[in-house]
Protein backbone atom coordinates (compact mmCIF):
# COMPACT_ATOMS: atom_id res chain seq x y z
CA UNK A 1 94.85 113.59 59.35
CA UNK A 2 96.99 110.45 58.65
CA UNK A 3 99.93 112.37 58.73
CA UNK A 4 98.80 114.12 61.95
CA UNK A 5 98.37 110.44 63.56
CA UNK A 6 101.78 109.10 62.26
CA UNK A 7 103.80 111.93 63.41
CA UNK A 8 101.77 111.70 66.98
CA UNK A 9 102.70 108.19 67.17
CA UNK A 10 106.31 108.70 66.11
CA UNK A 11 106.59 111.18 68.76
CA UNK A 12 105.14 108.77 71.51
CA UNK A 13 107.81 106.03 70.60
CA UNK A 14 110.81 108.68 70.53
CA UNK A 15 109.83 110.59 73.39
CA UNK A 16 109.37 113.70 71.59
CA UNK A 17 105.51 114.12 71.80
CA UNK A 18 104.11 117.17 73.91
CA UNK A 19 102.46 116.97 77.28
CA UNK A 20 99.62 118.90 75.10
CA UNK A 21 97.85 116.63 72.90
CA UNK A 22 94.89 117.49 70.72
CA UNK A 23 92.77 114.81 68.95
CA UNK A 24 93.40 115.32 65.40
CA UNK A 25 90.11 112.94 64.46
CA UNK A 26 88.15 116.12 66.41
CA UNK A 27 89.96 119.36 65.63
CA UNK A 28 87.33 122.22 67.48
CA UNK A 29 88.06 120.41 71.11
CA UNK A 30 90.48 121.87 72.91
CA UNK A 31 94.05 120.05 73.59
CA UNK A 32 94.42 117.90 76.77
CA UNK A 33 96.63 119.13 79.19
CA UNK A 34 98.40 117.03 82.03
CA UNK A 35 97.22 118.12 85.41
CA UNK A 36 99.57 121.00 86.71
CA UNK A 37 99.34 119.24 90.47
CA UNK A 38 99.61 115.74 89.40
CA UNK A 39 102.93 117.11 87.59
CA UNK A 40 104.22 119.19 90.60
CA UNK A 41 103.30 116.32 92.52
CA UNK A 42 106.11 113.89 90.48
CA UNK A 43 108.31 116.64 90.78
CA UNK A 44 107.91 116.90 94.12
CA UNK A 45 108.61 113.01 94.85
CA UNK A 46 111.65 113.24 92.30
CA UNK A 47 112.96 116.16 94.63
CA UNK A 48 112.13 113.96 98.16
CA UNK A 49 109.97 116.32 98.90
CA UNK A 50 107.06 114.08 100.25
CA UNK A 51 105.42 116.13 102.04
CA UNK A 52 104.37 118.73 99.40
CA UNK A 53 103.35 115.74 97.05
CA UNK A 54 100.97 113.78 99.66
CA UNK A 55 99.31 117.36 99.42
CA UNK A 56 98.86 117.90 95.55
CA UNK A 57 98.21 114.02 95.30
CA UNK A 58 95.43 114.44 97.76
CA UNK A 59 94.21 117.17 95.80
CA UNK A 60 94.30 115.37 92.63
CA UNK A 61 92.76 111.97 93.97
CA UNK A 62 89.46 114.54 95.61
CA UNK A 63 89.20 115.40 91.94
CA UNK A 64 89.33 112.12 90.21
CA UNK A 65 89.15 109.55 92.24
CA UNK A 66 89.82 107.55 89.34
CA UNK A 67 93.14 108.16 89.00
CA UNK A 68 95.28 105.01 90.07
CA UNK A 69 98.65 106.86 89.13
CA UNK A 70 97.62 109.46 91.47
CA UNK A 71 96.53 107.18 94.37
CA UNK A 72 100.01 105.02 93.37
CA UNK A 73 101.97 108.46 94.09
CA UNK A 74 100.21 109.45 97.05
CA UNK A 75 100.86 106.19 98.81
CA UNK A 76 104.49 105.94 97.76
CA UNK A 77 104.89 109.64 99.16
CA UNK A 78 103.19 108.18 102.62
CA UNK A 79 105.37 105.11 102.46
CA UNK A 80 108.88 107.23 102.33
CA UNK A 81 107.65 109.79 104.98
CA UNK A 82 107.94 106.88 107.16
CA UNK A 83 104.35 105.06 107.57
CA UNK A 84 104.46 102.20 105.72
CA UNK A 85 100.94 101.52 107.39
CA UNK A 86 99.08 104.12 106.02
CA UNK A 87 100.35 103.34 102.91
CA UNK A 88 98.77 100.36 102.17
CA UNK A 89 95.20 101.19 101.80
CA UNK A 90 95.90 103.69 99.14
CA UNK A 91 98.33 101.70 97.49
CA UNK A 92 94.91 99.46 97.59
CA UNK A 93 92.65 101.84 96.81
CA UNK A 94 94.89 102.21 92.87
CA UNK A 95 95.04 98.59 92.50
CA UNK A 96 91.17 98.53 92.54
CA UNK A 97 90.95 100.62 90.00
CA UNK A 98 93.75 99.37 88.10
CA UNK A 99 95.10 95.14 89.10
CA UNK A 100 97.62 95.39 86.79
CA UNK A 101 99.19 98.46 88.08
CA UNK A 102 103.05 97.36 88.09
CA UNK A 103 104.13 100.35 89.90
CA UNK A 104 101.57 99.83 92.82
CA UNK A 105 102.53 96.16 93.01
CA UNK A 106 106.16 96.28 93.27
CA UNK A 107 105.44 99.29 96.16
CA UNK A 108 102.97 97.57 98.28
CA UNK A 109 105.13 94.60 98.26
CA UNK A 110 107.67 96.83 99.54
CA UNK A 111 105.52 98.34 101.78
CA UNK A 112 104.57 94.95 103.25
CA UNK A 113 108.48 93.94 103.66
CA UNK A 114 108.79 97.00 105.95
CA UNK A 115 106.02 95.78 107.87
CA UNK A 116 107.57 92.24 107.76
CA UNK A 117 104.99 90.75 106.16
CA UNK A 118 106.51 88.57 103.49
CA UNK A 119 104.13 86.68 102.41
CA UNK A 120 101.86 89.40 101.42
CA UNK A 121 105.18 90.62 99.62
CA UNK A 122 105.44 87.32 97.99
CA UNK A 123 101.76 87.55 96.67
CA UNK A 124 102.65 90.98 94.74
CA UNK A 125 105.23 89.38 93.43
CA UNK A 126 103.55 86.38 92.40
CA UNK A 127 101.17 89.07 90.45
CA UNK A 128 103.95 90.87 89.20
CA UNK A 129 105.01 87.43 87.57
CA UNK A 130 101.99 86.83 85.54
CA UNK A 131 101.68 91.03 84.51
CA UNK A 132 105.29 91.27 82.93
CA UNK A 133 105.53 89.01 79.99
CA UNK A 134 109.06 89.58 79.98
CA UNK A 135 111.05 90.61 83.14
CA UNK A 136 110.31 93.94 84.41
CA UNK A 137 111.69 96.46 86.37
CA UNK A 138 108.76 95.65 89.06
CA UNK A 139 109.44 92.43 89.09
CA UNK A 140 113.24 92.35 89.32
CA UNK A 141 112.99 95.12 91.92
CA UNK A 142 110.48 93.50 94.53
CA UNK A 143 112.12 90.22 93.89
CA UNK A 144 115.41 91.37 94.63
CA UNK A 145 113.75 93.37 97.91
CA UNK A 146 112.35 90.03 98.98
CA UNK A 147 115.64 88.07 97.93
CA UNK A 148 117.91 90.59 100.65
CA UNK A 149 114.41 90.10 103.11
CA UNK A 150 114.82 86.47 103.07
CA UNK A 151 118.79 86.23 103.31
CA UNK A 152 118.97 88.80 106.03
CA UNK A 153 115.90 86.44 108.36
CA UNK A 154 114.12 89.84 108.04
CA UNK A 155 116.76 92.23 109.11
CA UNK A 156 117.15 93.83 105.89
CA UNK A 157 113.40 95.59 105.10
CA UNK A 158 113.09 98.20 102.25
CA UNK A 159 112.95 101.02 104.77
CA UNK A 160 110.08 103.85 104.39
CA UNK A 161 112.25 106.44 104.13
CA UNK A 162 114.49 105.16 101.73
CA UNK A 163 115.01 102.75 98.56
C-alpha cells in the first residue's frame, strides 16, 4: 500500500498520474472518474467554444452545486461570450464556496474592469495579494489588467470576448 501511495504521489508531482484514481487505503470502491461534461466543458473553453461549455457547465453546476471550478468555468464562458454582467454573480456564487479561489478572483476582477469598475477590480486584487504567498499568475495577470486600466483613464478594459 505504501508503494501504491508513493508512486500516486510521484505521479501527481510529474504530471503522469491518471484522471482515474482509486483509493489504495480502500481497494473494493470503485476508481473516481473526472466528470465527462466538466472535461468537455474545459475543452470546450480551450477551443473558444463558449457556447457549448456554458451548457455542460450548467449541467454540471445542477448536479453539484458545490463545485466552484465548475461555477468558475461557467462564468468565464459568460464573460467571453460578451456579458460581463451576467458573469459576476456566478463568478460569486464559486467564491462562496471557495474565497480563495485564485482563478475566480483574477476573472471577476477582470470582469469588473470591463464594466469599469476599478475599484471592485482593485479589491480582487487586494485578495489575490494576501492568497499567493509568492507572486502568482492571478495576481500578476489582474494587476497587469488594472496597470493598462489605469494608464489608458479606462480606455483599455479586458474585453469579454477576448484576453
Amino acid at each position: 500500500m505504501r508503494l501504491a501511495v508513493v508512486l500516486l504521489v510521484a505521479g501527481l508531482l510529474f504530471g503522469t498520474a491518471p484522471a482515474v484514481v482509486a483509493d489504495p487505503s480502500r481497494p473494493n470502491l470503485p476508481a473516481v472518474q473526472e466528470d465527462p461534461q466538466y472535461t468537455e466543458g474545459v475543452s470546450a473553453v480551450k477551443r473558444g467554444d463558449y457556447a457549448t461549455a456554458i451548457r455542460l457547465f450548467e449541467a454540471v453546476v445542477a448536479r453539484d452545486d458545490r463545485n466552484a471550478n465548475a461555477y468558475n468555468w461557467l462564468a468565464y464562458s459568460t464573460r467571453r461570450s460578451g456579458d460581463a454582467a451576467k458573469s459576476i454573480p456566478i463568478y460569486e456564487k464559486a467564491l462562496v464556496i471557495d474565497p480563495k479561489h485564485r482563478g475566480a478572483h483574477e476573472y471577476i476582477g477582470e470582469a469588473f474592469l470591463a464594466l469599469g469598475d476599478l475599484p471592485k477590480a482593485k479589491e480582487h486584487l487586494a485578495v489575490l495579494d494576501k492568497l499567493c504567498f509568492l507572486p502568482c499568475e492571478e495576481y500578476s495577470d489582474l494587476k497587469k489588467a488594472v496597470r493598462e486600466y489605469e494608464t489608458s483613464g479606462g480606455r483599455v478594459r479586458p474585453a469579454s470576448t477576448s484576453n
